[in-house]
C-alpha atoms as a PDB file:
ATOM      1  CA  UNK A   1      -1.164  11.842 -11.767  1.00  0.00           C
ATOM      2  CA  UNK A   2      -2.919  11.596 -14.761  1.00  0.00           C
ATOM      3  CA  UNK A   3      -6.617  12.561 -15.435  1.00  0.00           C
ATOM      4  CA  UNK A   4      -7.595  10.691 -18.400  1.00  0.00           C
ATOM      5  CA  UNK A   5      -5.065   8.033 -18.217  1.00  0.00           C
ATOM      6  CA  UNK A   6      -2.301   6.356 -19.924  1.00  0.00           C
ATOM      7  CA  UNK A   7      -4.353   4.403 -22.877  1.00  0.00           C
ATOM      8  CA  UNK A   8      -7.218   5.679 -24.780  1.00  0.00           C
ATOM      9  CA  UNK A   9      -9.208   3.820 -27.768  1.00  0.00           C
ATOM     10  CA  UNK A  10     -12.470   4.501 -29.897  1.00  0.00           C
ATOM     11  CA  UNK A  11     -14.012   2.454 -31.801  1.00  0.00           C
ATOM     12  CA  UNK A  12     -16.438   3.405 -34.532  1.00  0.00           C
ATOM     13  CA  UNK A  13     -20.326   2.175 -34.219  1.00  0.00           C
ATOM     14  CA  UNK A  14     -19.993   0.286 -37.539  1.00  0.00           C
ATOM     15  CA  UNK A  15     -16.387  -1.709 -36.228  1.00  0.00           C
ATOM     16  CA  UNK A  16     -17.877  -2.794 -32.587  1.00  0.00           C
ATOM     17  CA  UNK A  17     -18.826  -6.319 -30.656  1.00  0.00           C
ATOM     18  CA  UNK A  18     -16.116  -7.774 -33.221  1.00  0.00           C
ATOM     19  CA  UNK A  19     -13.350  -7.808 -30.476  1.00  0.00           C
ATOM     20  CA  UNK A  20     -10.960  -4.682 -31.931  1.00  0.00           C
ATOM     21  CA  UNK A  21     -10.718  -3.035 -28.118  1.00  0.00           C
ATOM     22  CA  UNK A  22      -9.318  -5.792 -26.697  1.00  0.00           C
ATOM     23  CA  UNK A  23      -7.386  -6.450 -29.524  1.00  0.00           C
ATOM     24  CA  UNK A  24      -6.329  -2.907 -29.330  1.00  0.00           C
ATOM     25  CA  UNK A  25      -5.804  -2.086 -25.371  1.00  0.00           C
ATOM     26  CA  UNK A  26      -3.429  -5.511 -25.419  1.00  0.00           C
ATOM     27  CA  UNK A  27      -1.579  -4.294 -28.011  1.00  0.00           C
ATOM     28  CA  UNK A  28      -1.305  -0.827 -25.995  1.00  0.00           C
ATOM     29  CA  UNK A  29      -0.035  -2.409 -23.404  1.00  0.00           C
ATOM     30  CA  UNK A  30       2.384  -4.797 -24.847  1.00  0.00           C
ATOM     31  CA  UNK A  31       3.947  -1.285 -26.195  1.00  0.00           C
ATOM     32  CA  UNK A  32       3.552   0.134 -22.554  1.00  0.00           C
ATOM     33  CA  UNK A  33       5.554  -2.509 -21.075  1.00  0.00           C
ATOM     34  CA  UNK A  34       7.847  -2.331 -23.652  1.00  0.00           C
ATOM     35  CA  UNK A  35       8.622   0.704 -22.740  1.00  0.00           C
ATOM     36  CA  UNK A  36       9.094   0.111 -19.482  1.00  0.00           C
ATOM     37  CA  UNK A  37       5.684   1.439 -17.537  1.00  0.00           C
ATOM     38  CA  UNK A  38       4.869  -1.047 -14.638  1.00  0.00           C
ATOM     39  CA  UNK A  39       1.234   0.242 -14.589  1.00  0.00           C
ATOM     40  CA  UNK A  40      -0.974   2.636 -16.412  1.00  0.00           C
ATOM     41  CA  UNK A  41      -4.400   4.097 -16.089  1.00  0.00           C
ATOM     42  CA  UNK A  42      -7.443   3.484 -18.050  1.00  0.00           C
ATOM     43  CA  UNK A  43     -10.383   5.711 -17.882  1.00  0.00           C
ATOM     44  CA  UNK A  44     -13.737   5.641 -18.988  1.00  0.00           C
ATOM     45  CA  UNK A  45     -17.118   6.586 -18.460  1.00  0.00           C
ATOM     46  CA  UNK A  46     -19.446   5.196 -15.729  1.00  0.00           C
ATOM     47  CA  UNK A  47     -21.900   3.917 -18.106  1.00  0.00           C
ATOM     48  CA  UNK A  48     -19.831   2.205 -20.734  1.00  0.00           C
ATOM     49  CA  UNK A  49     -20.034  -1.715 -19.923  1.00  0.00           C
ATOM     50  CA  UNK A  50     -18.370  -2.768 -22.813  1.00  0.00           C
ATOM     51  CA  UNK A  51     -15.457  -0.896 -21.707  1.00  0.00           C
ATOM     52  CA  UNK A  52     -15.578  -1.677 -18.138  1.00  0.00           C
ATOM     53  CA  UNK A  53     -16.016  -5.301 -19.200  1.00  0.00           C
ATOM     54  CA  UNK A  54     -12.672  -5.035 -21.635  1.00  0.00           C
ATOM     55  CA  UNK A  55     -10.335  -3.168 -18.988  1.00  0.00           C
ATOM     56  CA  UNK A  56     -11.843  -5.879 -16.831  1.00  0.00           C
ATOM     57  CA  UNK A  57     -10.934  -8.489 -18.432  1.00  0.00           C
ATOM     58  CA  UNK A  58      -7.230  -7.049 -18.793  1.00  0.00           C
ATOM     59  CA  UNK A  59      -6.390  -6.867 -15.774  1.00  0.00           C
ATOM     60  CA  UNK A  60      -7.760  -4.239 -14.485  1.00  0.00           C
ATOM     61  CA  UNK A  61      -8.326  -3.034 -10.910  1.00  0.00           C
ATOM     62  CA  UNK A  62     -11.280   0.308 -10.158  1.00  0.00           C
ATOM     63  CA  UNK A  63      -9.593   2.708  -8.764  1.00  0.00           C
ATOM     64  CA  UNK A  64     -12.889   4.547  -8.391  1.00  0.00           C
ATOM     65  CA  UNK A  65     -15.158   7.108  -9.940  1.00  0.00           C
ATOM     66  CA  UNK A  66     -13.895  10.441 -10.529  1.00  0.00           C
ATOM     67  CA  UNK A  67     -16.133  13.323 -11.851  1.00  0.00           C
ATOM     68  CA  UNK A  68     -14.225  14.956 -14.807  1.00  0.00           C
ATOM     69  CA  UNK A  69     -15.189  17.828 -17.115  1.00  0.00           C
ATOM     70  CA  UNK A  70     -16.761  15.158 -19.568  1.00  0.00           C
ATOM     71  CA  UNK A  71     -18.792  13.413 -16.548  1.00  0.00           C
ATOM     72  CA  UNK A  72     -18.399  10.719 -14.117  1.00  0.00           C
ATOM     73  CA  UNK A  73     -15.155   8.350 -15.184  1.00  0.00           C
ATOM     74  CA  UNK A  74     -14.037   4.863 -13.993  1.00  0.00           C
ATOM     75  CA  UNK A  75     -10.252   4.974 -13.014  1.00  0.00           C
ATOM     76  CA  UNK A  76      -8.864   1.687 -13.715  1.00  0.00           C
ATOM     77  CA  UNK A  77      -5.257   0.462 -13.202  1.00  0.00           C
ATOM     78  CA  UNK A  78      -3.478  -2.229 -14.635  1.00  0.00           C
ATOM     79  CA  UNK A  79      -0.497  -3.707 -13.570  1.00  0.00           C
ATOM     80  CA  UNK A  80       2.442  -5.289 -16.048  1.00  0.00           C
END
């Protein structure tokens, strides 16, 4: 099972609150489904709400916390 997931995204200070992760994460998953996944895993760290809030608002489903070698991590899964 993976550690860090399926689907990772950055986006720079300067480029934020203008909608480009969720842009971004539901073109990652179009591609995902695409190529046949029927769920993947979305990680990120405990303390960033804006991308709890995105996965969220994707579809996706906490898992839990899991402590990783970069610090506590959200586990989110999300279903095609």
């Amino acid at each position: 099972m993976p550690q860090f997931g399926h689907i990772g995204y950055g986006i720079r200070p300067s480029s934020r609150r203008r909608g480009l992760a969720g842009w971004a994460l539901g073109r990652m998953l179009t591609e995902a489904w695409a190529l046949g996944l029927d769920r993947v895993l979305v990680v990120c760290a405990v303390d960033n709400l804006p991308s709890v809030r995105t996965i969220e608002r994707h579809g996706g489903l906490l898992e839990g916390i899991r402590d990783t070698e970069h610090g506590p991590a959200r586990r989110y899964w999300i279903k095609a």
